[in-house]
N, C-alpha and C. Protein backbone atom coordinates (compact mmCIF):
# COMPACT_ATOMS: atom_id res chain seq x y z
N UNK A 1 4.59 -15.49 -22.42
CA UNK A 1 3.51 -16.25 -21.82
C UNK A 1 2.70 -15.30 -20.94
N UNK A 2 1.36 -15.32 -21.16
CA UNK A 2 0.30 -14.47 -20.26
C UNK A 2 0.18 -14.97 -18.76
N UNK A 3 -0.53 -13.99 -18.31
CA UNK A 3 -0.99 -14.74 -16.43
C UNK A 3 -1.59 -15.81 -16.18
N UNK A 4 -2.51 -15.95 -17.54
CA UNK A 4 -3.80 -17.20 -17.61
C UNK A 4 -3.03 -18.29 -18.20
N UNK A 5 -2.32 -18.63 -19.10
CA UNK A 5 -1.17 -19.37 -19.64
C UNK A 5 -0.17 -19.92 -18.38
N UNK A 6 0.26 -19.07 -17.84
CA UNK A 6 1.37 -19.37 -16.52
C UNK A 6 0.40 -19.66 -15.28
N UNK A 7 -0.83 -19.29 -15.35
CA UNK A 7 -1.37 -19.46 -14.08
C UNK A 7 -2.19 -21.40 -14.23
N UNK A 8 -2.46 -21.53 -15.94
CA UNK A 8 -3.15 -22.96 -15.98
C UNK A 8 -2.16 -23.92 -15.87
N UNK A 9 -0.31 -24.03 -16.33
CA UNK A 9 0.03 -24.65 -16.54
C UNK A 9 0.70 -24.58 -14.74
N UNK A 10 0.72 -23.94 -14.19
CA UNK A 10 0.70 -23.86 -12.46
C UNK A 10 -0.32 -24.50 -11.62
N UNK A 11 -1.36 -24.59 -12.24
CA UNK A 11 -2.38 -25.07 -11.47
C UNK A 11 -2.55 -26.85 -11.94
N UNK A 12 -2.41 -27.59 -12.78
CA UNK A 12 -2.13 -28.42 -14.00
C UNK A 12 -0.65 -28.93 -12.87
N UNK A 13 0.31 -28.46 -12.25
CA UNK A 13 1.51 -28.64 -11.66
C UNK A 13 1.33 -28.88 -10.27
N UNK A 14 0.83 -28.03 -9.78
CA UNK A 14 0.79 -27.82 -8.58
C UNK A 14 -0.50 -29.31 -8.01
N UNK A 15 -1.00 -28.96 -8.94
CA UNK A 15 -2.69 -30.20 -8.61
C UNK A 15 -2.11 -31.37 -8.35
N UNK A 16 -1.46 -31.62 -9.42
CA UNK A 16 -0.61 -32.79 -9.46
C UNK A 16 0.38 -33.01 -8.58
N UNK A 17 0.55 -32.55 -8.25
CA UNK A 17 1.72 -32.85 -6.66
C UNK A 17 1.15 -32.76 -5.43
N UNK A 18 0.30 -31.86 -4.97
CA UNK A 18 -0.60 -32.79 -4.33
C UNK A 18 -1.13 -33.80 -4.18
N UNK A 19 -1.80 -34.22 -5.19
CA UNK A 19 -2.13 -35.56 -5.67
C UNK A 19 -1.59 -36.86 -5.44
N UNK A 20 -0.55 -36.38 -6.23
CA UNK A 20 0.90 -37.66 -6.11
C UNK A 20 1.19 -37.59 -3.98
N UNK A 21 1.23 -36.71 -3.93
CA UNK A 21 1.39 -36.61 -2.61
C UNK A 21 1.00 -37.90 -1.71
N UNK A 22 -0.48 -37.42 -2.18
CA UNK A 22 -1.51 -38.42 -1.24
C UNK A 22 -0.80 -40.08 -1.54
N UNK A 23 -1.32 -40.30 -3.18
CA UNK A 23 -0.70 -41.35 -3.67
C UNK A 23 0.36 -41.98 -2.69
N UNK A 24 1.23 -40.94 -2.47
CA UNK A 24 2.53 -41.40 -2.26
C UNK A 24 2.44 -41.75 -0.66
N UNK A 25 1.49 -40.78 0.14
CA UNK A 25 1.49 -40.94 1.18
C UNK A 25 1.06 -42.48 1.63
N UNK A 26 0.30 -42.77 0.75
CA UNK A 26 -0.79 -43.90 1.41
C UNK A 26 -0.08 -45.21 0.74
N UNK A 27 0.85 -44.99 -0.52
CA UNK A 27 1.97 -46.34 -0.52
C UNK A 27 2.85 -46.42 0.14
N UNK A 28 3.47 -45.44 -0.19
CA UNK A 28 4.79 -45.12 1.03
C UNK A 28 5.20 -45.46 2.33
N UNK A 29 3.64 -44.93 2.80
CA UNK A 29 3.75 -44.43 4.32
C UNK A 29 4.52 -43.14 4.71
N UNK A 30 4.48 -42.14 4.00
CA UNK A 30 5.31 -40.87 4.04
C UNK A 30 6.59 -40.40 4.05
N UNK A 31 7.43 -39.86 4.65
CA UNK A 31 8.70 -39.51 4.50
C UNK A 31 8.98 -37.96 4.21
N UNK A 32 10.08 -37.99 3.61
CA UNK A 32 10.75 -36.14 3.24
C UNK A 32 10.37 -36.30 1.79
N UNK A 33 10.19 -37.07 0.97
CA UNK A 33 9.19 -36.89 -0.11
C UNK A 33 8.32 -36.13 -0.80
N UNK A 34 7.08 -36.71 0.67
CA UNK A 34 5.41 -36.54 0.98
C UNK A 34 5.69 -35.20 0.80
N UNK A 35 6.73 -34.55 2.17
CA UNK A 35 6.91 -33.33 2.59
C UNK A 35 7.45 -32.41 1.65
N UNK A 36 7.98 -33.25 0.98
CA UNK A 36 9.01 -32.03 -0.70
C UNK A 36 7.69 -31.89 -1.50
N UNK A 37 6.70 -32.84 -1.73
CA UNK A 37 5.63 -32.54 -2.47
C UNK A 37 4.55 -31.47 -2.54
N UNK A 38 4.61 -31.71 -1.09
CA UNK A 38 3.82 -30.49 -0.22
C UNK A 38 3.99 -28.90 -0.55
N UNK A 39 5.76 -28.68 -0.25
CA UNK A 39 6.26 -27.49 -0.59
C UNK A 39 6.58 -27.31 -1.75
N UNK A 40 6.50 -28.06 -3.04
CA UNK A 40 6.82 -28.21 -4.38
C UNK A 40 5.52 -27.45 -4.77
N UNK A 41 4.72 -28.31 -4.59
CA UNK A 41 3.34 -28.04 -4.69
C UNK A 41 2.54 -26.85 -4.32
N UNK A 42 3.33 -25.95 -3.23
CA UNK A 42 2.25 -25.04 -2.94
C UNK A 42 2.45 -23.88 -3.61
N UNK A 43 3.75 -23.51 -4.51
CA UNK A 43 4.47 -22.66 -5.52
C UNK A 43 3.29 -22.86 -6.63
N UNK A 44 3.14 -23.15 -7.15
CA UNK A 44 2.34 -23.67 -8.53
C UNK A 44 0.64 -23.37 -8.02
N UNK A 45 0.44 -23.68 -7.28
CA UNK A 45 -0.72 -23.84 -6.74
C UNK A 45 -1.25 -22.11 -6.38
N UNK A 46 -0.20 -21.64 -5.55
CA UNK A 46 0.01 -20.28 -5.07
C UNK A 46 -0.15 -19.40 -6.28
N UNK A 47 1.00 -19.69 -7.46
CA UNK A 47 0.49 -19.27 -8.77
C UNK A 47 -0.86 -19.35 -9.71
N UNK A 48 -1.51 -20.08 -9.43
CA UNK A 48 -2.79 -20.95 -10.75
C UNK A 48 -3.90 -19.97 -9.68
N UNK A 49 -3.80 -19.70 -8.06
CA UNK A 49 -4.65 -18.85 -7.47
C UNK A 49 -4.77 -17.36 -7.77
N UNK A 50 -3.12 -17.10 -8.00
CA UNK A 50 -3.54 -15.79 -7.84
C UNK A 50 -3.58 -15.47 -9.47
N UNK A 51 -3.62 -16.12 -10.69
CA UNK A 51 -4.66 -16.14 -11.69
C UNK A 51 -5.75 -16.13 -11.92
N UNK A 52 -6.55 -16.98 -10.93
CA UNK A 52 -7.91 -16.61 -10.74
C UNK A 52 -8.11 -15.69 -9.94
N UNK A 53 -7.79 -15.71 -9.10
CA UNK A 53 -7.97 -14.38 -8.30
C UNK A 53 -7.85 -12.68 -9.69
N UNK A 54 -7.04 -12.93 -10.16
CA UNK A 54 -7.22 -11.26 -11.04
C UNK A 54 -8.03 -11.71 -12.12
N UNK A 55 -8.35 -12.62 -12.61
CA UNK A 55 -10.03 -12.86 -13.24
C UNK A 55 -10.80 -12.53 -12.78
N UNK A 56 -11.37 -11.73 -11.27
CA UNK A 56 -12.06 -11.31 -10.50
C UNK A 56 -12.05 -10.16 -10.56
N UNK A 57 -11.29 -9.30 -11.81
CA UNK A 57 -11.44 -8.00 -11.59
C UNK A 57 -11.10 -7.52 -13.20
N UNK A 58 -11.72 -6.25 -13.24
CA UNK A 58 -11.76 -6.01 -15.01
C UNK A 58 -10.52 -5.53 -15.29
N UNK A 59 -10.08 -5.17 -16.34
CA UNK A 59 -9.56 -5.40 -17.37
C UNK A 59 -8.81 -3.47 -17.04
N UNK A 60 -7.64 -3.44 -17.28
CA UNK A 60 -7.07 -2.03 -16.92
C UNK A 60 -6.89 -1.19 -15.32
N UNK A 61 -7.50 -2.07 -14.42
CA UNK A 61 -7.05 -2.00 -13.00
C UNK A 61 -5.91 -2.76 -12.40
N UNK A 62 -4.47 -2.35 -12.90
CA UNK A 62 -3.50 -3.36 -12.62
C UNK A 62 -3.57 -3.68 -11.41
N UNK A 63 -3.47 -2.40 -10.56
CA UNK A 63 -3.39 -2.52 -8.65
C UNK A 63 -4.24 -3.75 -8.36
N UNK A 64 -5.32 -2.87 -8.63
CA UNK A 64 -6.52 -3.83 -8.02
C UNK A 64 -6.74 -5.37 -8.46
N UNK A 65 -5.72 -5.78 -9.76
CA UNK A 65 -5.92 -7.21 -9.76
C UNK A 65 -4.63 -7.68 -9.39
N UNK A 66 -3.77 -6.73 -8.92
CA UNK A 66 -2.65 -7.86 -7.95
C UNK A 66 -3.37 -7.59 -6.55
N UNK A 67 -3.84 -6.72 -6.07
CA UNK A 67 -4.05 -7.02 -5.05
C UNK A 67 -5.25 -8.19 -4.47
N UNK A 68 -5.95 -8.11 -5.68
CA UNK A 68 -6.84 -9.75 -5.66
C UNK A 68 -6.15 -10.70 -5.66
N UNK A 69 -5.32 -10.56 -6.70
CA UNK A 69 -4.70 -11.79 -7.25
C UNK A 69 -3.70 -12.20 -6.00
N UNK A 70 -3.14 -11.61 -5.19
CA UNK A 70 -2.62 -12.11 -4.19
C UNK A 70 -3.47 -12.50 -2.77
N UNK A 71 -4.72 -11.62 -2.73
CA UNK A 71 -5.69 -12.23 -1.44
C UNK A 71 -6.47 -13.31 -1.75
N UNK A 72 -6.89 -13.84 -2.55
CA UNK A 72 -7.48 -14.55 -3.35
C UNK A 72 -6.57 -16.51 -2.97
N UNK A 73 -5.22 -16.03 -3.43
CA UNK A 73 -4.55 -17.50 -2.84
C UNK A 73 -4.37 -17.83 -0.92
N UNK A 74 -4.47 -16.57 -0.59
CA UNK A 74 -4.67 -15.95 0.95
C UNK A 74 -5.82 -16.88 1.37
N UNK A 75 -6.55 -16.22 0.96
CA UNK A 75 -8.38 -16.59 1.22
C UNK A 75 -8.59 -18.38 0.99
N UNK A 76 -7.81 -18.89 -0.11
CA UNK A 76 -8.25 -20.38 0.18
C UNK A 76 -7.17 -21.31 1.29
N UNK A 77 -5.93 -20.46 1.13
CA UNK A 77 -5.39 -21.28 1.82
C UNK A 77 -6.03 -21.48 3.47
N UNK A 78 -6.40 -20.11 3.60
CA UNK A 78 -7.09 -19.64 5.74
C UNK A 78 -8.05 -21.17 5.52
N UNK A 79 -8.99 -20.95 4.68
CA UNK A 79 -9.82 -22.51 4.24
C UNK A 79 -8.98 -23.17 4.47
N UNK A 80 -8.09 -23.64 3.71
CA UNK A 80 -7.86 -25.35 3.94
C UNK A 80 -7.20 -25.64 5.03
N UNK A 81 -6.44 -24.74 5.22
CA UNK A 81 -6.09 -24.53 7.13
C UNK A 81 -7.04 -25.12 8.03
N UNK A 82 -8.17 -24.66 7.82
CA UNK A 82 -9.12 -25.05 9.14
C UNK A 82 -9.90 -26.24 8.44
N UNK A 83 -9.86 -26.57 7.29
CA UNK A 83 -10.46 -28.12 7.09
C UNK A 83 -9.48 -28.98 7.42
N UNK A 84 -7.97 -28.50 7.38
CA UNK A 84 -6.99 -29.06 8.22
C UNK A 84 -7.38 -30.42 9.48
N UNK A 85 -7.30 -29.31 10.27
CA UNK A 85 -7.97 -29.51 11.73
C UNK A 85 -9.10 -30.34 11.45
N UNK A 86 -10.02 -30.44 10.68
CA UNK A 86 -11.31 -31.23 10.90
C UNK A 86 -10.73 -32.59 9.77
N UNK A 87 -10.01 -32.94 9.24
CA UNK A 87 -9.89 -34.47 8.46
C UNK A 87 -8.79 -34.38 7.93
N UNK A 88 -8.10 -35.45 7.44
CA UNK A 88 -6.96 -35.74 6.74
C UNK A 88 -6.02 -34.76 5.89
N UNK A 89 -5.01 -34.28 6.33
CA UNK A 89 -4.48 -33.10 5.89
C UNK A 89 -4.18 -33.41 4.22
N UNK A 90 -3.51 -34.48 4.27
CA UNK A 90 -2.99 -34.97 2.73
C UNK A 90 -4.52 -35.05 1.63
N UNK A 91 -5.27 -35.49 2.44
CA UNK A 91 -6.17 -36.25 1.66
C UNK A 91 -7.01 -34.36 1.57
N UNK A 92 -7.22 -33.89 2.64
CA UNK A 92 -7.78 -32.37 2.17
C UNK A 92 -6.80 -31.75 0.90
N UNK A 93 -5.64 -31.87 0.78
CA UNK A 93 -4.69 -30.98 -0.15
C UNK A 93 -4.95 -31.98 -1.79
N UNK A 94 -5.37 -33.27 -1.21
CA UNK A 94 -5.21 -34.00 -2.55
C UNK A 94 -6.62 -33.14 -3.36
N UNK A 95 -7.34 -33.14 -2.83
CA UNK A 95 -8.91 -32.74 -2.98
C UNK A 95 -9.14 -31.15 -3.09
N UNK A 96 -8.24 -30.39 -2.90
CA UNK A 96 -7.84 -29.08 -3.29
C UNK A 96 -6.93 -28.48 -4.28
N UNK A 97 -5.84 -29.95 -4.59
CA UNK A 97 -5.36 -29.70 -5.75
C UNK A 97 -6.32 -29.98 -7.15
N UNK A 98 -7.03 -31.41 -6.79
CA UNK A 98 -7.46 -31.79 -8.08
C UNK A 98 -8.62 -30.24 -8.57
N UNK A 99 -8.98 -29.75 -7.23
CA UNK A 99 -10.39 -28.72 -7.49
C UNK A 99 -9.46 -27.74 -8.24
N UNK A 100 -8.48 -27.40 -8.20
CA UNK A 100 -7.31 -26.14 -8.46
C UNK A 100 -7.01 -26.41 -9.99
N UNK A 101 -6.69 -28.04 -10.43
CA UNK A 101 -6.31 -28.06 -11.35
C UNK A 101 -7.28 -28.76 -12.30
N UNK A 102 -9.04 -28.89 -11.94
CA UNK A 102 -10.09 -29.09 -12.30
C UNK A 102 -10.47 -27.07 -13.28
N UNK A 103 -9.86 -26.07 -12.38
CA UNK A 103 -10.28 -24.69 -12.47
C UNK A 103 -9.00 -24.31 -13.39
N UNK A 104 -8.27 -24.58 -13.54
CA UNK A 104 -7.65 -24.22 -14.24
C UNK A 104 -7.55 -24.93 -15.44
N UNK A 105 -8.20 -25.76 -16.06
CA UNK A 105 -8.52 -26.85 -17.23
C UNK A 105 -9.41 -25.84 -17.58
N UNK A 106 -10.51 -25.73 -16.83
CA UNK A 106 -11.56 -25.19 -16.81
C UNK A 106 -12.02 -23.52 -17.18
N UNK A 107 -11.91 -22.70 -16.09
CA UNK A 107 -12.06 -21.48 -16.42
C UNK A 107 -10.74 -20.38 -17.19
N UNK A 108 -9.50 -21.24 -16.43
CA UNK A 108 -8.41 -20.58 -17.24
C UNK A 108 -7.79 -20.80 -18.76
N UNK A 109 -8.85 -22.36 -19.01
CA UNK A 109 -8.61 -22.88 -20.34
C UNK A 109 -9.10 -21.83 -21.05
N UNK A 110 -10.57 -21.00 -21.08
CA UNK A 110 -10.95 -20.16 -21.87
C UNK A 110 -10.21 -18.96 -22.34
N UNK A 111 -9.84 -18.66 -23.38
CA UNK A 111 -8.68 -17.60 -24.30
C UNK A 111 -9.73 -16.40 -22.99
N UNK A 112 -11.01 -15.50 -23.31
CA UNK A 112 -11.36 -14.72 -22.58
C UNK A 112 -10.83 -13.44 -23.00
N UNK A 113 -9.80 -13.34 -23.86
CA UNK A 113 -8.82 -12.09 -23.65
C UNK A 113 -9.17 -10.62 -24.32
N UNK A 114 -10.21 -11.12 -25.02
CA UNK A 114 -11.00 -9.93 -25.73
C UNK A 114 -10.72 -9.23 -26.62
N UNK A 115 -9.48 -10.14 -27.20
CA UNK A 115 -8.45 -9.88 -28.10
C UNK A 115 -9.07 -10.49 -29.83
N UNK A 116 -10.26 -11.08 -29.24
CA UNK A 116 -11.25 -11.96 -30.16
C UNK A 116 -11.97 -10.91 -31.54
N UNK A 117 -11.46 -11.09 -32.98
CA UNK A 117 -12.48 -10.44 -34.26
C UNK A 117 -13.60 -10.72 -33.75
N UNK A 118 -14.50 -9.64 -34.02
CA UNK A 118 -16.23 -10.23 -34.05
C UNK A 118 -16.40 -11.15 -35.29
N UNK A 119 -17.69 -11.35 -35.12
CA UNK A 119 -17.75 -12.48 -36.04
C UNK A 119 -18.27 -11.50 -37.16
N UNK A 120 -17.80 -11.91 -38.42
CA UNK A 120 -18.12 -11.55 -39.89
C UNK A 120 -19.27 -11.18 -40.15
N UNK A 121 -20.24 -10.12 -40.62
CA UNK A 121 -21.35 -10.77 -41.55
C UNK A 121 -21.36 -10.58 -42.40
N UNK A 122 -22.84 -11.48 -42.71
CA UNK A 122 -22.68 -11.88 -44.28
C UNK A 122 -24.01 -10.79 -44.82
N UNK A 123 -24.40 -9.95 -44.03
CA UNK A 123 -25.91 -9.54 -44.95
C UNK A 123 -25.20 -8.11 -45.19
N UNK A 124 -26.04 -7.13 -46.06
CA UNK A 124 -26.17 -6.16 -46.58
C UNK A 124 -24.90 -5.29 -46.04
N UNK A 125 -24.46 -3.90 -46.74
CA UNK A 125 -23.70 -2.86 -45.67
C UNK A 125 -24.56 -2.27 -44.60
N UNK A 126 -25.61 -2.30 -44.87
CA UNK A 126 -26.73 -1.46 -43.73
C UNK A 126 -27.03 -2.37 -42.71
N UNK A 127 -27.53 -3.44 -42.93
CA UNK A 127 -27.42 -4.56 -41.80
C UNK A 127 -26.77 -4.23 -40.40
N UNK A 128 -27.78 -4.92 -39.38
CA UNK A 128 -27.33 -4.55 -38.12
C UNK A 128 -27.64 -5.90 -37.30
């Protein structure tokens, strides 16, 4: 399994437990649950980031796309930290998972890998 493979079906995981989180928070009324969801959730999530995060960098720079790929899950979490503080913590993480696992449907759904035949043609040998 590739980074983009392990990083969509992480993000697809992680979204979702957040999610359920909230769900759960607002039937529930919370508990050690809410709180297992939370930390369930931020593994997967942590993963599906630092996938996008080395999509941010070309192709044969290993260093340089772990070292994205790990500031990159850095960089949103400092964010949701301080949207923290300004509104509903659950309800911010619910709304950061679905965006996480909206991006990983999304940009990590695309193959991208460049591993792609050109396309065929059909005219002459000289043809260009």
């Amino acid at each position: 399994m590739n980074v983009r493979a392990m990083a969509r079906v992480a993000g697809l995981i992680g979204g979702g437990c957040w999610v359920a989180r909230l769900l759960l928070d607002r039937t529930a009324g919370g508990g050690e649950m809410v709180d297992l969801l939370y930390w369930v959730g931020l593994v997967p999530v942590f993963v599906a980031l630092f996938g996008l995060g080395t999509m941010f960098v070309n192709k044969g720079e290993i260093w340089l796309q772990v070292i994205v790929g790990i500031a990159f899950p850095l960089l949103v979490w400092s964010l949701v930290e301080v949207l923290h503080s300004a509104a509903d913590p659950a309800l911010i993480d619910a709304v950061v998972g679905l965006l996480i696992a909206g991006a990983a449907l999304r940009v990590l759904g695309h193959s991208g890998s460049g591993d792609e035949k050109p396309p065929r043609r059909h005219a002459g040998a000289h043809a260009r």
